[in-house]
N, C-alpha and C. Protein backbone atom coordinates (compact mmCIF):
# COMPACT_ATOMS: atom_id res chain seq x y z
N UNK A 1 13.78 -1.54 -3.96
CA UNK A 1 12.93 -1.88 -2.83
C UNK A 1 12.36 -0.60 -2.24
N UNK A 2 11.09 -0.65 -2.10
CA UNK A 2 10.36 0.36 -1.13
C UNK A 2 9.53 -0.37 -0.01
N UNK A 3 9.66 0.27 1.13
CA UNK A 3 9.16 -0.14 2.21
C UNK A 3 7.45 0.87 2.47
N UNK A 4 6.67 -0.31 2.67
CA UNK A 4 5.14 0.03 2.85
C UNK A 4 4.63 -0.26 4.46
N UNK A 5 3.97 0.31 4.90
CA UNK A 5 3.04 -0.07 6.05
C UNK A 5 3.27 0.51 7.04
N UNK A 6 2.44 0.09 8.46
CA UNK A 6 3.24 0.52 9.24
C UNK A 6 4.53 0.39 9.88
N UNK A 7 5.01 1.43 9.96
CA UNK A 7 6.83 1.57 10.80
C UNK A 7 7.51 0.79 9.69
N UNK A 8 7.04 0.69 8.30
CA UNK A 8 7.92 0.46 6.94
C UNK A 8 8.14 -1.02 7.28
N UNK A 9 6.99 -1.95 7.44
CA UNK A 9 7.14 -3.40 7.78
C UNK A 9 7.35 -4.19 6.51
N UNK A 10 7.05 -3.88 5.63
CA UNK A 10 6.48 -4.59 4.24
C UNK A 10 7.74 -4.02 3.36
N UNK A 11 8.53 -4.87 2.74
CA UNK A 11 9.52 -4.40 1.80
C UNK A 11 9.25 -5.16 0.46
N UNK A 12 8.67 -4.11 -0.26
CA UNK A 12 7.91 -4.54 -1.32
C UNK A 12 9.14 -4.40 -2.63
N UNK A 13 9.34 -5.42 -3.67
CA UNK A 13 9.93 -4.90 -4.95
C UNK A 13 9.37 -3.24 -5.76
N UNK A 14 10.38 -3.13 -5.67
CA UNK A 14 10.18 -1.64 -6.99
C UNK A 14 10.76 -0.61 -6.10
N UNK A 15 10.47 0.85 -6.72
CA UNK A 15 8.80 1.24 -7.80
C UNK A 15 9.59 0.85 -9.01
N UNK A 16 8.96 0.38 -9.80
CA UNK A 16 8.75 -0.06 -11.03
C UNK A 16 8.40 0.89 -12.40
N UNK A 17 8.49 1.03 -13.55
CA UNK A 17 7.52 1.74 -14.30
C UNK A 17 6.73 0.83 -14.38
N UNK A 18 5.21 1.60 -14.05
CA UNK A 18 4.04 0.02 -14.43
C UNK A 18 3.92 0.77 -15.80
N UNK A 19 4.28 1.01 -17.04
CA UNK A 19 3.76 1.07 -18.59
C UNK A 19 5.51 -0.03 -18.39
N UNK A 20 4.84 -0.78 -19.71
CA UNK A 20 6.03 -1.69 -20.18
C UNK A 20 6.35 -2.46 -19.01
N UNK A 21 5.86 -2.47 -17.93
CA UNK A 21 6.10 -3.99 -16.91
C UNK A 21 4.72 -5.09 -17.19
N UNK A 22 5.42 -6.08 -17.61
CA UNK A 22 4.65 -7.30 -17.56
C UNK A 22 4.25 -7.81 -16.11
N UNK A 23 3.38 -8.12 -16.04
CA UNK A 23 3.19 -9.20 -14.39
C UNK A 23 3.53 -10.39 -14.56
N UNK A 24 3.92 -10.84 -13.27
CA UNK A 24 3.89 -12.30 -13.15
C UNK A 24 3.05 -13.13 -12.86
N UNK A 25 3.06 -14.43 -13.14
CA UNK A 25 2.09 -14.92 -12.57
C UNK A 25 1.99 -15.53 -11.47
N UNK A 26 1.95 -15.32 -10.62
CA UNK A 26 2.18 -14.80 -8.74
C UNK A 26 1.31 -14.31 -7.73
N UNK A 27 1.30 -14.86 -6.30
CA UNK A 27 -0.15 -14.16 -5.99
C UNK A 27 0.67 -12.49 -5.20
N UNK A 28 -0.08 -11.79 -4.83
CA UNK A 28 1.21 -10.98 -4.40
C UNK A 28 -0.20 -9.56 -3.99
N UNK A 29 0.49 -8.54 -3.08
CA UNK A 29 -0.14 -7.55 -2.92
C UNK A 29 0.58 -6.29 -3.67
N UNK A 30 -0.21 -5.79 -4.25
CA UNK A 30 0.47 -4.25 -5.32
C UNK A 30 -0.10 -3.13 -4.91
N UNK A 31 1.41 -2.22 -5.10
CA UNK A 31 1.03 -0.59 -5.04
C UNK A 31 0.79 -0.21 -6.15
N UNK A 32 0.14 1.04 -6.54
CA UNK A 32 0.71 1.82 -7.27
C UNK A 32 0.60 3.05 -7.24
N UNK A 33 1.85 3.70 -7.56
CA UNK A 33 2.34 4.75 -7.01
C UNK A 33 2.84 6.16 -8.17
N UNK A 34 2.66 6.95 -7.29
CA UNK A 34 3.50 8.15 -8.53
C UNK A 34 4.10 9.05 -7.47
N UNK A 35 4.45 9.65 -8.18
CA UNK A 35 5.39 11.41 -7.80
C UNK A 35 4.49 12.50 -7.90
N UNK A 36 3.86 12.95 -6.59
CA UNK A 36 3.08 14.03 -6.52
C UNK A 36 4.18 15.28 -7.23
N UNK A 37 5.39 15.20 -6.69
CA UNK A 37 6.41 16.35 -7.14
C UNK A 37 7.71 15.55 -7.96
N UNK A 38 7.30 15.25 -9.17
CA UNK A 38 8.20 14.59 -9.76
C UNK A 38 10.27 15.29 -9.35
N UNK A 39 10.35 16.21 -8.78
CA UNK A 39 11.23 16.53 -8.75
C UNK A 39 12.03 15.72 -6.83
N UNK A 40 11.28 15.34 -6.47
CA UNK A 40 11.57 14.51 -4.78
C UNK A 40 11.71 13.27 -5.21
N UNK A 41 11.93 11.97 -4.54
CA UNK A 41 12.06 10.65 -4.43
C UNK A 41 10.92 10.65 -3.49
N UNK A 42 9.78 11.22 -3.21
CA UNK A 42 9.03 10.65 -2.59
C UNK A 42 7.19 10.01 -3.33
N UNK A 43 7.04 9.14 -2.91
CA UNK A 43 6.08 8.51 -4.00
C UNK A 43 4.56 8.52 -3.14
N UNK A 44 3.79 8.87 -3.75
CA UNK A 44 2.47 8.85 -2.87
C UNK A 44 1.72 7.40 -3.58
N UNK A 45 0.98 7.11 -2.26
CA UNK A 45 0.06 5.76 -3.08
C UNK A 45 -1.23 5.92 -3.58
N UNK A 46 -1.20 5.55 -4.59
CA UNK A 46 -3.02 5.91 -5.02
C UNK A 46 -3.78 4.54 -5.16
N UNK A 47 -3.12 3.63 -5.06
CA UNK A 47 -4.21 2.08 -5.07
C UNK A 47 -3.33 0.95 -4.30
N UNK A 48 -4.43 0.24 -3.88
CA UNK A 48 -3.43 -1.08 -3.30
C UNK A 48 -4.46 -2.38 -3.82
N UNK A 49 -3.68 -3.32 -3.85
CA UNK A 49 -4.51 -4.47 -4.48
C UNK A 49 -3.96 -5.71 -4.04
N UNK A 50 -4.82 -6.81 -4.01
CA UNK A 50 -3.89 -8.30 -4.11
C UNK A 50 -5.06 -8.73 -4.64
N UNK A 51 -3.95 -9.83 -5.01
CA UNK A 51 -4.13 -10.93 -6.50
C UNK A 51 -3.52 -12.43 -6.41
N UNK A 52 -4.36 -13.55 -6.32
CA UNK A 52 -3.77 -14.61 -6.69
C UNK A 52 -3.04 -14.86 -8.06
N UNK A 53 -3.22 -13.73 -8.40
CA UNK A 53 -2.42 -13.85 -9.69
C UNK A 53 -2.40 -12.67 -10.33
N UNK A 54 -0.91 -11.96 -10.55
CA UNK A 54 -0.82 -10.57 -11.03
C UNK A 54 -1.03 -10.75 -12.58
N UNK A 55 -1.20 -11.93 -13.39
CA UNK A 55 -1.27 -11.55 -14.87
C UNK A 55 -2.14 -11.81 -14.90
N UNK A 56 -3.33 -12.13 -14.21
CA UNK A 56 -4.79 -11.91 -14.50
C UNK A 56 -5.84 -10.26 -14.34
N UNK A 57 -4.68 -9.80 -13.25
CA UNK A 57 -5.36 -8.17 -12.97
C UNK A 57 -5.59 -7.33 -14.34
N UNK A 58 -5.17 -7.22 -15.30
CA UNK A 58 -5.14 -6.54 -15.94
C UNK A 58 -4.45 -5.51 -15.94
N UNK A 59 -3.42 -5.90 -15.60
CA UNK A 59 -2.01 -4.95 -15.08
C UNK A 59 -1.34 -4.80 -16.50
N UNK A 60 -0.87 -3.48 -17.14
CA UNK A 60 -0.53 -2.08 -16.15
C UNK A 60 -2.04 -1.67 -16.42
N UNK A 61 -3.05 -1.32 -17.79
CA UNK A 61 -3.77 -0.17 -17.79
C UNK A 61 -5.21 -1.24 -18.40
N UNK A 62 -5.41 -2.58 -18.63
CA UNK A 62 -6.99 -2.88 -18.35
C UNK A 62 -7.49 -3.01 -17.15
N UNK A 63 -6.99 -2.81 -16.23
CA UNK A 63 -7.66 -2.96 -14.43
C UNK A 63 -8.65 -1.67 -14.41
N UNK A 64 -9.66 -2.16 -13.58
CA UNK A 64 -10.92 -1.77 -14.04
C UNK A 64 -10.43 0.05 -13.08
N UNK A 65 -9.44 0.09 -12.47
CA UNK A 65 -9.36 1.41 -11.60
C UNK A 65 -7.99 2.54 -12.09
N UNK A 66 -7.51 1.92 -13.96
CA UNK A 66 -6.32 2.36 -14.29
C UNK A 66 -6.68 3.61 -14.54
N UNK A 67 -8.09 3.86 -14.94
CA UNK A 67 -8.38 5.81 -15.38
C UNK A 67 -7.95 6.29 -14.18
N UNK A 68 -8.31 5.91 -13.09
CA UNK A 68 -8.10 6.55 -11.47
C UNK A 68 -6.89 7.25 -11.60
N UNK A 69 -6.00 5.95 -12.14
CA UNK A 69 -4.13 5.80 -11.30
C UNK A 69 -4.13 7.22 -12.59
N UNK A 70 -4.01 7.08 -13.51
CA UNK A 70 -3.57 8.16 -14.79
C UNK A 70 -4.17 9.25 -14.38
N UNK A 71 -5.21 9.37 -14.12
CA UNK A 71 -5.83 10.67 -13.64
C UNK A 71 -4.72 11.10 -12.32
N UNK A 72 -4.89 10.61 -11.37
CA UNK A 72 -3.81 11.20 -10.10
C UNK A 72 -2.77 11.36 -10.41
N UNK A 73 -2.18 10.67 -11.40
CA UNK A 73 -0.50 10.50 -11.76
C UNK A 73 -0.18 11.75 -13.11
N UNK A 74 -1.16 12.29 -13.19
CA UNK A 74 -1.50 12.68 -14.81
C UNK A 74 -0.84 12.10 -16.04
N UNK A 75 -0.21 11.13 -15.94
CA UNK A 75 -0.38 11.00 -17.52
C UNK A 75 0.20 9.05 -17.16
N UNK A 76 0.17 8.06 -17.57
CA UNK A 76 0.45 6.70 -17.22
C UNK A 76 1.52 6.59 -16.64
N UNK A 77 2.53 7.12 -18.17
CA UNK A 77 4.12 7.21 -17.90
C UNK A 77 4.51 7.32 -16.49
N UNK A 78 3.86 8.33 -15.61
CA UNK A 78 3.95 8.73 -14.12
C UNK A 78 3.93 7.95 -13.26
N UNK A 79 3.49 6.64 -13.31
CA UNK A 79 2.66 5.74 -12.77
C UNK A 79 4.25 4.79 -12.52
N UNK A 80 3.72 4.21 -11.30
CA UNK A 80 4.93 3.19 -10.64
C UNK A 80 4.20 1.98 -10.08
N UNK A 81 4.49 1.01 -10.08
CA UNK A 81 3.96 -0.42 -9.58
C UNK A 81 5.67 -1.17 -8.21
N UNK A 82 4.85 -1.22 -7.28
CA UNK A 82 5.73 -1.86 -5.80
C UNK A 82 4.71 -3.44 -5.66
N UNK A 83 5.51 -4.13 -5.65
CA UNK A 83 4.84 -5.69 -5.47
C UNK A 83 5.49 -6.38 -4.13
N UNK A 84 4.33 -7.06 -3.43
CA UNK A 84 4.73 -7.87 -2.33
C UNK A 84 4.53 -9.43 -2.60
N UNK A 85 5.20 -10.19 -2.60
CA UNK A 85 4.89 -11.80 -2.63
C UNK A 85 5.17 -12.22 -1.36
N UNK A 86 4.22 -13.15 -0.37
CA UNK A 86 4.19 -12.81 0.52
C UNK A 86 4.82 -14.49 1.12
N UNK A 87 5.68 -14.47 1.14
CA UNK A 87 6.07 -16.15 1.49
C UNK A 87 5.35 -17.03 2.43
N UNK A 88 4.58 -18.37 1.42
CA UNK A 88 3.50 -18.76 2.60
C UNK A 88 1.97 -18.30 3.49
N UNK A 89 2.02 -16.85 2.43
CA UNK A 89 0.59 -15.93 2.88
C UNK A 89 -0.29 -16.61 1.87
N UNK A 90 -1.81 -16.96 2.53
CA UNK A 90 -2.48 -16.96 1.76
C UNK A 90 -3.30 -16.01 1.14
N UNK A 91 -4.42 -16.16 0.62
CA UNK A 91 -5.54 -15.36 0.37
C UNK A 91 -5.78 -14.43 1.35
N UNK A 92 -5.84 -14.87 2.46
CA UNK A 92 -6.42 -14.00 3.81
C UNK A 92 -5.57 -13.07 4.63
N UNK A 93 -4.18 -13.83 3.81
CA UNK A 93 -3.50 -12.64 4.79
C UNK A 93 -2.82 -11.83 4.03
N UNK A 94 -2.71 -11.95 2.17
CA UNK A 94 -2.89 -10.84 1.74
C UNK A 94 -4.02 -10.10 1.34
N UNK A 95 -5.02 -10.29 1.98
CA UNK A 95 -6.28 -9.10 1.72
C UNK A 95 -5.91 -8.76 3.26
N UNK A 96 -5.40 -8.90 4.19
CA UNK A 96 -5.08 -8.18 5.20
C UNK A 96 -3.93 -7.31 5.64
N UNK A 97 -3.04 -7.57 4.46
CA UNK A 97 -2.09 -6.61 3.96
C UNK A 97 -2.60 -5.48 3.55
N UNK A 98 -3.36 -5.43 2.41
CA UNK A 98 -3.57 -4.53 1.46
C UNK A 98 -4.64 -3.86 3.07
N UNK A 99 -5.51 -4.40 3.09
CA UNK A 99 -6.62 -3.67 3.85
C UNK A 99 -5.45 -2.77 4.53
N UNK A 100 -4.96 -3.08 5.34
CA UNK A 100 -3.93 -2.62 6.62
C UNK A 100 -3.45 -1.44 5.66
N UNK A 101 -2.26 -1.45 4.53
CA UNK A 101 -2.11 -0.23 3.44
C UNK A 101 -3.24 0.65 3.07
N UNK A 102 -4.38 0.06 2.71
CA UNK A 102 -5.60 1.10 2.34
C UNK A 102 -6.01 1.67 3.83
N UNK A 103 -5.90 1.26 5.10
CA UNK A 103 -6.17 1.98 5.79
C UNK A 103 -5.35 3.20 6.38
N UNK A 104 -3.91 3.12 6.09
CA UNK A 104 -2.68 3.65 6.64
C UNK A 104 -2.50 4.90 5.73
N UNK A 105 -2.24 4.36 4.06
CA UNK A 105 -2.13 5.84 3.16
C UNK A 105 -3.60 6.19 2.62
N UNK A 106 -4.67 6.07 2.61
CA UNK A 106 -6.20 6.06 2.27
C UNK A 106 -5.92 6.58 1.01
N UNK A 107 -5.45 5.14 -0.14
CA UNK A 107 -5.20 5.67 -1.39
C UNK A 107 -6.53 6.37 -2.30
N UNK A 108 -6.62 7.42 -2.87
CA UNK A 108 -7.69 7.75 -3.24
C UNK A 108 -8.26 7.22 -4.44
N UNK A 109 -7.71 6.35 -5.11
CA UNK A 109 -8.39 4.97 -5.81
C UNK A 109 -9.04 3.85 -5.56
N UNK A 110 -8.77 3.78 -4.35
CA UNK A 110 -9.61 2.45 -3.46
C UNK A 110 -11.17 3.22 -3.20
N UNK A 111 -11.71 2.50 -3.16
CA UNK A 111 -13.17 3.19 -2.89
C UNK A 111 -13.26 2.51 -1.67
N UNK A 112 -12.96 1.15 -1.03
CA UNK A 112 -13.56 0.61 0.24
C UNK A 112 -12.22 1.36 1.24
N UNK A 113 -12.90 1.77 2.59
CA UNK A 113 -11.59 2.42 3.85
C UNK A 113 -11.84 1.22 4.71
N UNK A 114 -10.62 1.59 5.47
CA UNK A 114 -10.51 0.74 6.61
C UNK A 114 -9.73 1.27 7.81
N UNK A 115 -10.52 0.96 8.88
CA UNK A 115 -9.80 1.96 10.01
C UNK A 115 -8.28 1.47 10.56
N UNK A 116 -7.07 2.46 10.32
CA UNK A 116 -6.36 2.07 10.70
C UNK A 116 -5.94 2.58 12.43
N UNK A 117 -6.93 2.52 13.33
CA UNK A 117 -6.65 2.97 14.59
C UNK A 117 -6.79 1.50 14.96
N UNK A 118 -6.39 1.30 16.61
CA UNK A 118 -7.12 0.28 17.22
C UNK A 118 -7.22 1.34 18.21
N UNK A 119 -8.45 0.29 19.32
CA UNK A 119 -9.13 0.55 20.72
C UNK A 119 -8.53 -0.30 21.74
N UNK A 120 -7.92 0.35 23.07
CA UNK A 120 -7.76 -0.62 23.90
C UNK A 120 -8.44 -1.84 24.58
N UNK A 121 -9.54 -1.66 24.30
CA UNK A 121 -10.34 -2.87 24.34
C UNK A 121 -10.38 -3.93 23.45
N UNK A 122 -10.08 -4.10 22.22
CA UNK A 122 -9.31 -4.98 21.45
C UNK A 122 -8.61 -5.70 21.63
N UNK A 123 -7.55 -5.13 22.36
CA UNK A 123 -6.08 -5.90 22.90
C UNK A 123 -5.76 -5.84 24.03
N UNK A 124 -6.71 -4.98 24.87
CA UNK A 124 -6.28 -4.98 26.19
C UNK A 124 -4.91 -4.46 26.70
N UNK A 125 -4.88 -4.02 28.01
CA UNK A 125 -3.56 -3.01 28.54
C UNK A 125 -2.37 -3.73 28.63
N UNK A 126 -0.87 -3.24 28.97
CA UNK A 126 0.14 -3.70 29.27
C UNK A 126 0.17 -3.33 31.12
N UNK A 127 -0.44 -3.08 31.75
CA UNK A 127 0.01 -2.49 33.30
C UNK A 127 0.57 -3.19 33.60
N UNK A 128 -0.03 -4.71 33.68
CA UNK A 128 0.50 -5.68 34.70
C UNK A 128 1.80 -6.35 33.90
N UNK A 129 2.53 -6.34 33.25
CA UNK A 129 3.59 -6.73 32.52
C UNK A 129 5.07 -5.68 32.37
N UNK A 130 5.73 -5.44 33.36
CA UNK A 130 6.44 -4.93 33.82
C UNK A 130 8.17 -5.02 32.23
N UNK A 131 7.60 -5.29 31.98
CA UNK A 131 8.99 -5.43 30.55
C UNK A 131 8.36 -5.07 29.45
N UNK A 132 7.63 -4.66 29.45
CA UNK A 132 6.76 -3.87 27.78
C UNK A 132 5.87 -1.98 28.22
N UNK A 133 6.33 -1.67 27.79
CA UNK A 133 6.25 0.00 27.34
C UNK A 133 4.29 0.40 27.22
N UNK A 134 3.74 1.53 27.74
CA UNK A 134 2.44 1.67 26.75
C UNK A 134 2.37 1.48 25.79
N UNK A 135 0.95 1.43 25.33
CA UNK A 135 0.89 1.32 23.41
C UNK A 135 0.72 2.91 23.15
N UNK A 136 1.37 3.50 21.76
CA UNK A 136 1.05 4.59 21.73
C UNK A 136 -0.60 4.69 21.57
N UNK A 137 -0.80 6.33 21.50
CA UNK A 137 -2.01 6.50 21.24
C UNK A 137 -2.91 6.41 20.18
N UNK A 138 -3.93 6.06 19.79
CA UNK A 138 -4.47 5.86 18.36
C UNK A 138 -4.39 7.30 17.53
N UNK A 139 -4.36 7.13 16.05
CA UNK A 139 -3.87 8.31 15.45
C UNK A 139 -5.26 8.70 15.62
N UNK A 140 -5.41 10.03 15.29
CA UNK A 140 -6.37 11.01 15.53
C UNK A 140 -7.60 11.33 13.90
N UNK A 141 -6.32 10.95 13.08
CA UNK A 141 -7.05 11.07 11.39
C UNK A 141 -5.92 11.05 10.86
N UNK A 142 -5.96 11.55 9.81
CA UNK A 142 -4.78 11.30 8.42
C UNK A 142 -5.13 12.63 7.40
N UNK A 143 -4.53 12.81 6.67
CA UNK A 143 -4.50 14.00 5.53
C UNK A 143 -5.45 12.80 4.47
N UNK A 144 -6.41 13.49 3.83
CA UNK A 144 -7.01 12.70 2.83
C UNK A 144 -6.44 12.03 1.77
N UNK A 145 -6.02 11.50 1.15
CA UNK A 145 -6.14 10.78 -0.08
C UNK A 145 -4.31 11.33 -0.40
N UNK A 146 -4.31 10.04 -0.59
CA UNK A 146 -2.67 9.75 -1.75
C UNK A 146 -1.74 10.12 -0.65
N UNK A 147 -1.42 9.23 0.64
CA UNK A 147 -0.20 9.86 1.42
C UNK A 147 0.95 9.63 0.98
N UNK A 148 1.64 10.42 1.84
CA UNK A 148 3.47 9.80 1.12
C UNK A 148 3.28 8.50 1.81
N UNK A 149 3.69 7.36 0.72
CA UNK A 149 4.13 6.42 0.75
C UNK A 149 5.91 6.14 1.88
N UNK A 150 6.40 6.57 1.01
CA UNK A 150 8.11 6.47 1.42
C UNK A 150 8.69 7.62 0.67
N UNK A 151 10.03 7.55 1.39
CA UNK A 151 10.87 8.27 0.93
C UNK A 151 11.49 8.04 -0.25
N UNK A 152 11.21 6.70 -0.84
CA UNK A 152 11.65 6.41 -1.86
C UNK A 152 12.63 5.04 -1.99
N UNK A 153 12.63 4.66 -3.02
CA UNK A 153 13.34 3.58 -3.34
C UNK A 153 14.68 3.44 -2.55
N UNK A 154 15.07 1.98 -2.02
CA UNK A 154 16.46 2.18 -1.13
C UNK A 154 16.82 1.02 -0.65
């Protein structure tokens, strides 16, 4: 198990080797991941995806973005697959998973971003509610492309 998202909400199966993993046929949101420093347990993300069905993606290496993952990972072997099945999620709320992940680690295989700040005008203040804390502050930016994911499998 590796934990994805924010404050590690999402406890996704794996990492996996994605060479020699079959998919299921399952709808589900996917990482995939490698070892910037193969010598750490820590895994950076380079793509996120969902799928009404993982044996239609073309999972591990016909998906139309596998040169990406091999290129960042340098060589396939490198390459790790984390899967979410989302109990009772549909369509909409796993493309709002993944969005939420592509906005958080800005995998550098995804080509579409998504802002992971909010505005207090969105959600409006806590003042008048005397049992709930401020919201922190919106993050400021992020380090470009491929963040650490996690610390690793656990």
């Amino acid at each position: 198990m590796i934990r994805l998202g924010s404050l590690a909400g999402y406890a996704f199966s794996g990492p996996r080797l994605l060479g020699g993993w079959t998919p299921p046929p399952v709808p589900a949101v996917y990482a995939i991941l490698y070892r910037p420093d193969p010598q750490r347990e820590r895994f950076a993300v380079t793509w996120v995806g969902h799928s009404e069905d993982l044996s239609a993606e073309g999972l591990p290496f016909r998906h139309r973005r596998s040169p990406c993952w091999v290129q960042r990972a340098g060589s396939k072997w490198a390459l790790h697959i984390a899967t979410l099945e989302v109990p009772g999620g549909g369509p909409g709320h796993r493309r709002a998973i993944a969005e939420e992940l592509i906005g958080l680690y800005e995998p550098r295989c995804n080509t579409e971003r998504f802002d992971p700040s909010w505005r207090a005008e969105w959600i409006g203040g806590y003042s008048d509610a005397p049992s709930t804390a401020p919201l922190p502050p919106p993050r400021l930016g992020s380090p470009a492309g491929d963040a650490d994911a996690a610390p690793g499998p656990g």
